[in-house]
Protein backbone atom coordinates (compact mmCIF):
# COMPACT_ATOMS: atom_id res chain seq x y z
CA UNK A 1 79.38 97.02 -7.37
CA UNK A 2 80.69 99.91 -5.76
CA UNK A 3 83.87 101.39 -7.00
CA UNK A 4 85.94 103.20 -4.62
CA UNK A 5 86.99 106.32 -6.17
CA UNK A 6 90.55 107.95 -4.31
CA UNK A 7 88.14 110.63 -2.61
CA UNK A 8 87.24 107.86 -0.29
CA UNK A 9 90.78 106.79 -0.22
CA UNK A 10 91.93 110.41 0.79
CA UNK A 11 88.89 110.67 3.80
CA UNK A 12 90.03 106.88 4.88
CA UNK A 13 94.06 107.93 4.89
CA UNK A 14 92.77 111.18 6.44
CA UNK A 15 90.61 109.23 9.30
CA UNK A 16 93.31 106.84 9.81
CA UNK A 17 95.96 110.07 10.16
CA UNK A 18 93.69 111.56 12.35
CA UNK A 19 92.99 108.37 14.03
CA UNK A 20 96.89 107.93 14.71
CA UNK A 21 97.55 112.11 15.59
CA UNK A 22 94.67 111.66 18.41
CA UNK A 23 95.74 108.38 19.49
CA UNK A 24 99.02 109.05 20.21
CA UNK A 25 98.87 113.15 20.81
CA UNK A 26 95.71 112.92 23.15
CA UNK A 27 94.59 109.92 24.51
CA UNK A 28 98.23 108.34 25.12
CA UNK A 29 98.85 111.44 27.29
CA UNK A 30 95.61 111.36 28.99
CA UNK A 31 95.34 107.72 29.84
CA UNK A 32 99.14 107.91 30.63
CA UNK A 33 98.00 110.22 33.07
CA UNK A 34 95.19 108.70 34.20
CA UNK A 35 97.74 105.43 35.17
CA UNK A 36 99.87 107.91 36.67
CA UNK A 37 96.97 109.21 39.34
CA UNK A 38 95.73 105.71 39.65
CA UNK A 39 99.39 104.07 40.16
CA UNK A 40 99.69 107.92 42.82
CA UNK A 41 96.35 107.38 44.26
CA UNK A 42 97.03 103.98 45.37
CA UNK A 43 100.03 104.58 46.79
CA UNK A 44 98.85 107.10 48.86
CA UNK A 45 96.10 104.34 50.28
CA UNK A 46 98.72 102.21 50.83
CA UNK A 47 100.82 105.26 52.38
CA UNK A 48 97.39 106.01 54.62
CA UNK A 49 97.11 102.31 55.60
CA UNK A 50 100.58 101.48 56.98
CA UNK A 51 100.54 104.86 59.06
CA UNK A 52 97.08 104.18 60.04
CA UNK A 53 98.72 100.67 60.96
CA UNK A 54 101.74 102.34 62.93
CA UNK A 55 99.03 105.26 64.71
CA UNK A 56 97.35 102.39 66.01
CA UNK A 57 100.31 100.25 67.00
CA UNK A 58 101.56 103.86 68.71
CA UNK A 59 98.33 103.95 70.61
CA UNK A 60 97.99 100.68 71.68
CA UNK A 61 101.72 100.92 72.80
CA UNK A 62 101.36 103.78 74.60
CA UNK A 63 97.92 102.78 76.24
CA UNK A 64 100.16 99.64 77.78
CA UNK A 65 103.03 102.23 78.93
CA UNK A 66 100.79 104.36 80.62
CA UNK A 67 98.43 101.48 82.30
CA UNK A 68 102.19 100.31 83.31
CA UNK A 69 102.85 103.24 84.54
CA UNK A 70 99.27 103.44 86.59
CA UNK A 71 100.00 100.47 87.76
CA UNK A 72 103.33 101.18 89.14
CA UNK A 73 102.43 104.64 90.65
CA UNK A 74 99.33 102.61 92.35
CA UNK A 75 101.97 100.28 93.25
CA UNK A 76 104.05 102.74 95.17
CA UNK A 77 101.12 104.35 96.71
CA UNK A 78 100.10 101.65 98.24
CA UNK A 79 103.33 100.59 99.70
CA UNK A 80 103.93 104.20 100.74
CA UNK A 81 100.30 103.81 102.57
CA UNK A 82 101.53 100.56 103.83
CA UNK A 83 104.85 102.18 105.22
CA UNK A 84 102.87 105.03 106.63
CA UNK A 85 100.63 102.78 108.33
CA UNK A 86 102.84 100.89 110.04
CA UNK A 87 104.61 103.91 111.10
CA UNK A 88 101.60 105.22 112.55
CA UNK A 89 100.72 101.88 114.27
CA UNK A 90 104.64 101.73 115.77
CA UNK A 91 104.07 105.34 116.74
CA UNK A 92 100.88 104.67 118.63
CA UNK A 93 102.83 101.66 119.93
CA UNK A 94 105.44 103.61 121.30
CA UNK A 95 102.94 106.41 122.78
CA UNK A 96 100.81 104.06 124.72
CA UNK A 97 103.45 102.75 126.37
CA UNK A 98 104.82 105.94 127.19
CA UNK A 99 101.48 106.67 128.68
CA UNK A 100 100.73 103.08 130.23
CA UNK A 101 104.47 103.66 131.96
CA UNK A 102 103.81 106.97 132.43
CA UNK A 103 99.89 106.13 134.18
CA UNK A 104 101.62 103.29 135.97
CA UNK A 105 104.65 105.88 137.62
CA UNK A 106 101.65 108.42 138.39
CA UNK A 107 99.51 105.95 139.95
CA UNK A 108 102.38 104.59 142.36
CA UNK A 109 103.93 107.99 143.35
CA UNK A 110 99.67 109.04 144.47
CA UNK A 111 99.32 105.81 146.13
CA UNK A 112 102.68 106.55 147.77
CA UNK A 113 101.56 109.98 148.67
CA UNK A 114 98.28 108.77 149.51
CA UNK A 115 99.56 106.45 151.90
CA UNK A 116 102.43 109.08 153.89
CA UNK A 117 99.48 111.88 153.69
CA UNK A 118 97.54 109.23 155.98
CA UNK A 119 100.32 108.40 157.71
CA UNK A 120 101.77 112.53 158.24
CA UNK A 121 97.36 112.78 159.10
CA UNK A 122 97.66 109.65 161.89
CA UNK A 123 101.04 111.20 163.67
CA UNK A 124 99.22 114.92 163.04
CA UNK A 125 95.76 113.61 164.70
CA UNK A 126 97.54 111.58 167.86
CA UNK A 127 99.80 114.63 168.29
CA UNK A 128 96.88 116.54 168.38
CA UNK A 129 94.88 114.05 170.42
CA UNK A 130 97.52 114.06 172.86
CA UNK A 131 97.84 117.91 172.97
CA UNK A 132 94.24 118.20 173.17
CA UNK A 133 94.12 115.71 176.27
CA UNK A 134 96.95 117.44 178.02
CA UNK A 135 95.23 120.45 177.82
CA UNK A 136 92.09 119.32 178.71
CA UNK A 137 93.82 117.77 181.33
CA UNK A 138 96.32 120.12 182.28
CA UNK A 139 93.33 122.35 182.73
CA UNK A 140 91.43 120.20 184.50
CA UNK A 141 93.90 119.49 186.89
CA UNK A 142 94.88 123.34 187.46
C-alpha cells in the first residue's frame, strides 16, 4: 500500500487553499456578477414589456380619440352642409317668389298697357277716321 508522505499532504492543503482563494476571490465575484446582469437584464425586459404595454395602450387610445374626433368633425360638416342647404333651398324659395310676384305684377301692368294702347289706338283711329271723312268730305262738298 501506498503511504502518503506530507509532500502530498502539503500539494492537497495547497490545492484545497487554492481551491478556497479562487472560489471565493474569483468565481464568487464573477458569478455574483453574472446574477447581478441576469437579475439587471431581466428587469430591463420586464421594464421594455410594460412600456411596450403602455406605447400600445397610448396608441390604441389615441387612434379612438382621433377616429372620435373624425367622427365629430364629419359630424359637424355634415350638419353645416345640411344648414347650408336648407339655406340655399329657403333662399331660392324666397327668390322665386320674388320673381313669380314680380312676373305676375309685369304681366298685369303689359296686359293693362296692352289693353289702353288699343284703346288710346281705337279713339286715335275713329278720330282720325272722322277727320279723314270730314275732309274728304269737307272737300268734296267745297
Amino acid at each position: 500500500m501506498l503511504t502518503p508522505d506530507i509532500t502530498t499532504l502539503w500539494v492537497v492543503g495547497f490545492l484545497l487553499l487554492c481551491t478556497y482563494l479562487l472560489n471565493s476571490l474569483v468565481f464568487k465575484p464573477i458569478l455574483r456578477v453574472i446574477d447581478e446582469r441576469t437579475t439587471a437584464v431581466r428587469g430591463a425586459k420586464e421594464l421594455a414589456e410594460s412600456a411596450s404595454l403602455k406605447a400600445t395602450a397610448a396608441a390604441a387610445e389615441y387612434d379612438h380619440k382621433l377616429n372620435a374626433a373624425r367622427a365629430e368633425v364629419y359630424r359637424q360638416m355634415d350638419d353645416m352642409r345640411k344648414s347650408a342647404l336648407d339655406k340655399r333651398a329657403e333662399l331660392l324659395a324666397a327668390t322665386r317668389a320674388t320673381v313669380e310676384q314680380e312676373l305676375t305684377t309685369a304681366t298685369a301692368r303689359v296686359q293693362q298697357e296692352s289693353t289702353d294702347a288699343r284703346q288710346a289706338l281705337d279713339r286715335d283711329a275713329s278720330d282720325l277716321a272722322g277727320a279723314i271723312v270730314s275732309r274728304v268730305l269737307g272737300r268734296a262738298s267745297s
